[in-house]
Protein backbone atom coordinates (compact mmCIF):
# COMPACT_ATOMS: atom_id res chain seq x y z
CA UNK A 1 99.75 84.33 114.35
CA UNK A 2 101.63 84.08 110.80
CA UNK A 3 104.35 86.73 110.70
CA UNK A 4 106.82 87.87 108.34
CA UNK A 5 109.90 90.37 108.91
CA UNK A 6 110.14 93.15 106.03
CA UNK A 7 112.56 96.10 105.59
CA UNK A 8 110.71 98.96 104.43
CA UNK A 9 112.40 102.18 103.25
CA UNK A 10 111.39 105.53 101.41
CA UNK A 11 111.90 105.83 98.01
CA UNK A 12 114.66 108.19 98.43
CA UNK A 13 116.30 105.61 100.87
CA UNK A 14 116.58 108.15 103.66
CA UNK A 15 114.64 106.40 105.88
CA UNK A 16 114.83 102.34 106.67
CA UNK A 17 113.93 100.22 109.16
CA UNK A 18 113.20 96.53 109.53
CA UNK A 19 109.75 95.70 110.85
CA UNK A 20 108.08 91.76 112.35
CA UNK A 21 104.23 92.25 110.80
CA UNK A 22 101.66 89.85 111.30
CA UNK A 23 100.13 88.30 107.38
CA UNK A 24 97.06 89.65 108.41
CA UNK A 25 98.08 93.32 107.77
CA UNK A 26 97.30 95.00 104.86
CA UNK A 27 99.36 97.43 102.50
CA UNK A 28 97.62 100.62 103.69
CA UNK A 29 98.55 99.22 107.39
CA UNK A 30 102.13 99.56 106.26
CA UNK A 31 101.72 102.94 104.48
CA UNK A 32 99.63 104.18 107.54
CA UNK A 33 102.71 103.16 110.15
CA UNK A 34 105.18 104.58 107.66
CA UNK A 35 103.34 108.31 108.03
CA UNK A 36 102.80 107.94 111.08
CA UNK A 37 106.03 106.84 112.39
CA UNK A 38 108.31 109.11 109.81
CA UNK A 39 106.06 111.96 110.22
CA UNK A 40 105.54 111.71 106.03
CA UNK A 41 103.41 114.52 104.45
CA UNK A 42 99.72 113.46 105.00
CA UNK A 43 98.48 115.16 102.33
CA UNK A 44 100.44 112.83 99.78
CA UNK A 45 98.85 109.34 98.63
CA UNK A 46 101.39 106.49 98.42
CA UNK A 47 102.02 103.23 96.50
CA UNK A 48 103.63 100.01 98.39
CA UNK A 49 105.93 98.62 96.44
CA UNK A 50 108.05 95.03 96.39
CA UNK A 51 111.29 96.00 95.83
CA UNK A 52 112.30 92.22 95.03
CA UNK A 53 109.23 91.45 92.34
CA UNK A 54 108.50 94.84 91.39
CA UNK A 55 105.57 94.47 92.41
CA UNK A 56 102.28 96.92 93.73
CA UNK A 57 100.83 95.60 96.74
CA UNK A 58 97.47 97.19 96.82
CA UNK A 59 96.09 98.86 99.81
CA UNK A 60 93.83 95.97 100.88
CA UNK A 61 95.97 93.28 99.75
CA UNK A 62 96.91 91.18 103.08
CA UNK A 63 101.03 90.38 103.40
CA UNK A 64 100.71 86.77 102.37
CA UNK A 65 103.89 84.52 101.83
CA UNK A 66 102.48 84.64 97.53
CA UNK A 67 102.83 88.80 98.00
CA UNK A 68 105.77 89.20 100.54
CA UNK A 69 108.29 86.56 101.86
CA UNK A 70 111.02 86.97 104.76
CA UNK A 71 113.70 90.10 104.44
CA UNK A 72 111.79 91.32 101.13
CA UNK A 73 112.59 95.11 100.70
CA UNK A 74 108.94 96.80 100.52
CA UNK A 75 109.37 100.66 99.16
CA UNK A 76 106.99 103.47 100.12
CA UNK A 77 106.50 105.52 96.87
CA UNK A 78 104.62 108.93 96.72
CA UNK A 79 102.33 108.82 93.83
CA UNK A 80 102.34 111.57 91.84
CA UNK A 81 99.25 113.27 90.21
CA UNK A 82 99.97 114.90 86.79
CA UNK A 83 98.10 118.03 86.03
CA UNK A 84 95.05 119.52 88.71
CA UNK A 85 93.84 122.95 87.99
C-alpha cells in the first residue's frame, strides 16, 4: 500500500504530531483521527488545509502524491459560520 508521512497540527499550533497514512485515506479520515485523538469539540466542522500549497483538501479528496507529498505540514482549521439566529 502507497503511504505518505504528514505532520498535522491545529491551527493554533498547540497540538502536532507526525502521522504514516496510507494514499487511500481521505481528508475527513484525517479530520475524523484529529477529533478523535485530540478530543477536539465535535460540534465544530473543520477544513484540512496544506500548509505548503495553501491548499483545501476536501473531505473526500484521497491523499495522493498531486494533493500531499512526504513531510507536508497539513493544518486542521475550524470553520467558522458567520451569523445563525
Amino acid at each position: 500500500m502507497d503511504m505518505v508521512i504528514i505532520i498535522l497540527r491545529t491551527a493554533d499550533q498547540a497540538r502536532k504530531a507526525e502521522l504514516t497514512l496510507q494514499r487511500s485515506n481521505t481528508g475527513a479520515d484525517v479530520i475524523q483521527a484529529a477529533v478523535d485523538n485530540w478530543n477536539l469539540p465535535i460540534d465544530t466542522d473543520y477544513s484540512l488545509i496544506n500548509a505548503g500549497s495553501g491548499k483545501n483538501i476536501l473531505p473526500t479528496q484521497r491523499l495522493l502524491d498531486d494533493v500531499v507529498k512526504d513531510g507536508d505540514v497539513l493544518e486542521i482549521q475550524p470553520v467558522l459560520v458567520a451569523g445563525g439566529m
